[in-house]
C-alpha atoms as a PDB file:
ATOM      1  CA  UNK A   1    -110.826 -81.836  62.478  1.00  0.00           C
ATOM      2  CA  UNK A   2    -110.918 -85.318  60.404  1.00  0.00           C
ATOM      3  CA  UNK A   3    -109.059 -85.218  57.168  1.00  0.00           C
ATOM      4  CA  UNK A   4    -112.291 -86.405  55.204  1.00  0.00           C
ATOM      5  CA  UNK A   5    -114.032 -83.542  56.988  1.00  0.00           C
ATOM      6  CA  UNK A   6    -111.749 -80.988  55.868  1.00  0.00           C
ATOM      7  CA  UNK A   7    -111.183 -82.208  52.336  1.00  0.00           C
ATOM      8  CA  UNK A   8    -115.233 -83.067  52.179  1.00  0.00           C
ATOM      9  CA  UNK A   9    -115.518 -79.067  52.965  1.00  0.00           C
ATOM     10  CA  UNK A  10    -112.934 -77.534  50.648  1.00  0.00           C
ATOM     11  CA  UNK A  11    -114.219 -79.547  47.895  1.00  0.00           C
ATOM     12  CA  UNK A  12    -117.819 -77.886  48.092  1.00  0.00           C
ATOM     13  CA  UNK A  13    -116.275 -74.504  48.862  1.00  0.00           C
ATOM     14  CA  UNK A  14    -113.991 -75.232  46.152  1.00  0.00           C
ATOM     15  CA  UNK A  15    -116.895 -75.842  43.844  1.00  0.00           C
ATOM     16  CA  UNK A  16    -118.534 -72.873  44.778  1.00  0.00           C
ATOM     17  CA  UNK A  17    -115.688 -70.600  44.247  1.00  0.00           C
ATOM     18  CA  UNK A  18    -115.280 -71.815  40.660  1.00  0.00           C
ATOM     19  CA  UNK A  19    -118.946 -71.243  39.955  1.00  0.00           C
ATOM     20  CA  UNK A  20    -119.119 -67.838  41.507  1.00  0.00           C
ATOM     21  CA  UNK A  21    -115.974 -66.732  40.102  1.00  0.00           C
ATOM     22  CA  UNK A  22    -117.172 -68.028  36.685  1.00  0.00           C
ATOM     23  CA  UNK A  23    -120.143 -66.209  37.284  1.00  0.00           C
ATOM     24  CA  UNK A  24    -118.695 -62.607  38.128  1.00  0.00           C
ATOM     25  CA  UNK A  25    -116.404 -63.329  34.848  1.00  0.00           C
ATOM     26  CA  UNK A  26    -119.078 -63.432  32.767  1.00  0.00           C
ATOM     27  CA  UNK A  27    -120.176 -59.711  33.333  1.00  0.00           C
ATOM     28  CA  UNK A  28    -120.127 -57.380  30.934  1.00  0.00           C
ATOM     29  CA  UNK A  29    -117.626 -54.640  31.818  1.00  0.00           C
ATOM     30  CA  UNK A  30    -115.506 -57.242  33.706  1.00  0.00           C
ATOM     31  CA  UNK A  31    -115.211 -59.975  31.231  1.00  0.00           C
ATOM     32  CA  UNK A  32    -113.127 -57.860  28.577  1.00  0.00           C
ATOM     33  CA  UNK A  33    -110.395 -57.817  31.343  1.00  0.00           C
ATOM     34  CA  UNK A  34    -110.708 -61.403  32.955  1.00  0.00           C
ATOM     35  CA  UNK A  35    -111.762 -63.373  30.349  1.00  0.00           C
ATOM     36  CA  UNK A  36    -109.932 -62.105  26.977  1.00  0.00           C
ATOM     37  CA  UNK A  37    -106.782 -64.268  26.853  1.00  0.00           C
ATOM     38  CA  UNK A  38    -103.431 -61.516  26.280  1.00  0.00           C
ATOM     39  CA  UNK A  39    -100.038 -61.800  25.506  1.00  0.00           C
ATOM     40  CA  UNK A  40     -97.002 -61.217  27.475  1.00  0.00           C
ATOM     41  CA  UNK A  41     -96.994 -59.697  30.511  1.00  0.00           C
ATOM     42  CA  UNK A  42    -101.317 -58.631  30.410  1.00  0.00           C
ATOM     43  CA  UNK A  43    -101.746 -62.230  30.354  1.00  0.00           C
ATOM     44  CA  UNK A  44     -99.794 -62.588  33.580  1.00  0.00           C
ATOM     45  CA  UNK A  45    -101.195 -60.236  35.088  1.00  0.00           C
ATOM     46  CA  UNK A  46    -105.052 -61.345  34.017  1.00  0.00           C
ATOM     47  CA  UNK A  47    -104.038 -65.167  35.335  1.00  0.00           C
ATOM     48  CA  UNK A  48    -103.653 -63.462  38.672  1.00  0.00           C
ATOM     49  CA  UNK A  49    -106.637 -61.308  38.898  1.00  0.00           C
ATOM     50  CA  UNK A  50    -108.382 -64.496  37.906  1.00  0.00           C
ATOM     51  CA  UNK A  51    -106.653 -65.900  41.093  1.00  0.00           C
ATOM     52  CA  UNK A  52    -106.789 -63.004  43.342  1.00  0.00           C
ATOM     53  CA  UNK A  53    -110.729 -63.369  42.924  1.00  0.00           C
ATOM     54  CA  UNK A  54    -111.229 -66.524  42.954  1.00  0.00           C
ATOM     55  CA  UNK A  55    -108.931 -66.538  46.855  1.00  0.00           C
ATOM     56  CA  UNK A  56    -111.644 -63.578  47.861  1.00  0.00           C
ATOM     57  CA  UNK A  57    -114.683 -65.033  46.460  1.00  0.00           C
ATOM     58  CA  UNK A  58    -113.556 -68.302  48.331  1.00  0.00           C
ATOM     59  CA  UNK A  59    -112.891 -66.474  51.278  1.00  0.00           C
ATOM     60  CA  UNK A  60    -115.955 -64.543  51.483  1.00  0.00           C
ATOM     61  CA  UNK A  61    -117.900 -68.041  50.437  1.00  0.00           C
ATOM     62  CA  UNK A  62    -115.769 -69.392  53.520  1.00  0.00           C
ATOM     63  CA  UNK A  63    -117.076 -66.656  56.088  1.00  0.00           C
ATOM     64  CA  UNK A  64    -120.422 -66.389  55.141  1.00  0.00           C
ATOM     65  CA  UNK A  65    -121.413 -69.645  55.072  1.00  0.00           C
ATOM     66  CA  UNK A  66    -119.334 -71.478  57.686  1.00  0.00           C
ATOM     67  CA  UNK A  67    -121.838 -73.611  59.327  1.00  0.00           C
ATOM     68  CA  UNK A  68    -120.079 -76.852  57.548  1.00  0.00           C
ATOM     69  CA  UNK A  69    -116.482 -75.352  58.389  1.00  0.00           C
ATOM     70  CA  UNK A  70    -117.818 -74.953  62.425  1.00  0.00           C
ATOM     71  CA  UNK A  71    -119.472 -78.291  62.829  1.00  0.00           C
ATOM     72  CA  UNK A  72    -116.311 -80.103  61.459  1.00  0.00           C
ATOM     73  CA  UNK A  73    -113.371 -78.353  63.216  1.00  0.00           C
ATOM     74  CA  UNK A  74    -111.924 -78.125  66.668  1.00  0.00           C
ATOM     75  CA  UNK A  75    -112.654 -74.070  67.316  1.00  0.00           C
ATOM     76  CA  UNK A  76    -115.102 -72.747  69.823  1.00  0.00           C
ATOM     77  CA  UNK A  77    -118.461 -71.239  68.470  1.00  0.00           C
ATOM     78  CA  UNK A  78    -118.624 -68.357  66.500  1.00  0.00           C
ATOM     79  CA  UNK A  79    -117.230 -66.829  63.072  1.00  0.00           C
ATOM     80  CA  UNK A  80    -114.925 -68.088  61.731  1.00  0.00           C
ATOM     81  CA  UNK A  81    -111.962 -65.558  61.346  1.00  0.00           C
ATOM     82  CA  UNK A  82    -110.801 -63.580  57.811  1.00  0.00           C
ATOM     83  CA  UNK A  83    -107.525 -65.084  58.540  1.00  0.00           C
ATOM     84  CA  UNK A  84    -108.890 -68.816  58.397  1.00  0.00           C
ATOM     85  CA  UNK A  85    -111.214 -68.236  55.889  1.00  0.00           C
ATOM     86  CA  UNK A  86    -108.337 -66.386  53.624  1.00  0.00           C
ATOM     87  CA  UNK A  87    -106.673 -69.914  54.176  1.00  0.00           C
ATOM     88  CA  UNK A  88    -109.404 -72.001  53.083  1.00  0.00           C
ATOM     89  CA  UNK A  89    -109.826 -69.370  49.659  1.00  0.00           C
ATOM     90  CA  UNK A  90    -106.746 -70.032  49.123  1.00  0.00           C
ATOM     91  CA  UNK A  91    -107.013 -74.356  49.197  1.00  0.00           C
ATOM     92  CA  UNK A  92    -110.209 -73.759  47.469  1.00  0.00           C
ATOM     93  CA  UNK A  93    -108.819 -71.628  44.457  1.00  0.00           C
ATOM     94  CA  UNK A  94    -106.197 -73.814  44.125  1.00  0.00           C
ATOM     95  CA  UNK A  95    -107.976 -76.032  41.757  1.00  0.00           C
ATOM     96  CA  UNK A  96    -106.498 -78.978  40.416  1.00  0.00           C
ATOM     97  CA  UNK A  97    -102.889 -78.876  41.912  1.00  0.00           C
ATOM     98  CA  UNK A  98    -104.762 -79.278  45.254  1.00  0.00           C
ATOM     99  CA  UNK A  99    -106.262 -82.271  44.305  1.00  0.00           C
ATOM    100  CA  UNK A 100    -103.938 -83.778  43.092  1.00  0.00           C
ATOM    101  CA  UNK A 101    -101.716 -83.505  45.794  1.00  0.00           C
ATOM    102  CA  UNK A 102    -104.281 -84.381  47.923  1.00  0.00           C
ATOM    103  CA  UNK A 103    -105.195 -87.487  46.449  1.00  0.00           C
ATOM    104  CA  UNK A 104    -101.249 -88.219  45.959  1.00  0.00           C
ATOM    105  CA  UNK A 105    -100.969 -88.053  50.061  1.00  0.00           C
ATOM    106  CA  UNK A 106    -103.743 -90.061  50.797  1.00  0.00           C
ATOM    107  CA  UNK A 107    -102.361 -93.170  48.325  1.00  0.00           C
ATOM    108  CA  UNK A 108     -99.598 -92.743  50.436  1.00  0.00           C
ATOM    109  CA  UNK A 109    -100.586 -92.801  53.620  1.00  0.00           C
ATOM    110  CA  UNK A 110    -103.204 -95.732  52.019  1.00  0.00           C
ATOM    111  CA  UNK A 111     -99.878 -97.905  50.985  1.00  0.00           C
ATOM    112  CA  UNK A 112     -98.159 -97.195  54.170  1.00  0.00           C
ATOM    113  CA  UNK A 113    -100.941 -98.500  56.173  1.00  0.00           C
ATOM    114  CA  UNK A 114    -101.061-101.224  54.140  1.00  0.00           C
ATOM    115  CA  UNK A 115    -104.241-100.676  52.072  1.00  0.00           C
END
């Protein structure tokens, strides 16, 4: 799979995590517990159901909808497995820290190649 490939399709997945997530945030009974900031340890534990849905929602996005994901890699027709598409929820929820690493690797290798 090309790099820009696989960075083209976690960056829509990515942005289609954040909106759904944003989305199921915004419901009534479920936004008192995922979008009321806490203190102390409810606060912890609401920044990682926050997470924890955003890797599933990814995921799910990921296996539903992997026509992108099959075109650009290497594996033989069909679904895409829960396994790979767990993997991809989780690059996809990882939001900025991704990126930035991301785009730190590919100055890099830019630099290196001398670009």
């Amino acid at each position: 799979m090309a790099v820009a490939s696989l960075l083209s399709y976690v960056a829509a997945l990515s942005v289609a995590t954040e909106r759904v997530t944003e989305l199921i945030k915004r419901i009534p009974w479920i936004s008192s517990a995922l979008s009321t900031r806490r203190e102390g340890k409810l606060e912890d534990l609401r920044v990682m159901g926050v997470q924890l849905l955003a890797i599933v929602v990814g995921a799910v996005i990921c296996h539903y909808f992997p026509a992108t994901l099959l075109q650009s890699s290497s594996s033989a027709g069909g679904d895409p497995g829960w396994a790979l598409c767990l993997g991809y929820g989780l690059l996809a929820s990882g939001g900025s820290g991704f990126w930035n690493s991301a785009l730190d690797t590919f100055r890099a290798v830019k630099k290196n190649m001398g670009g």
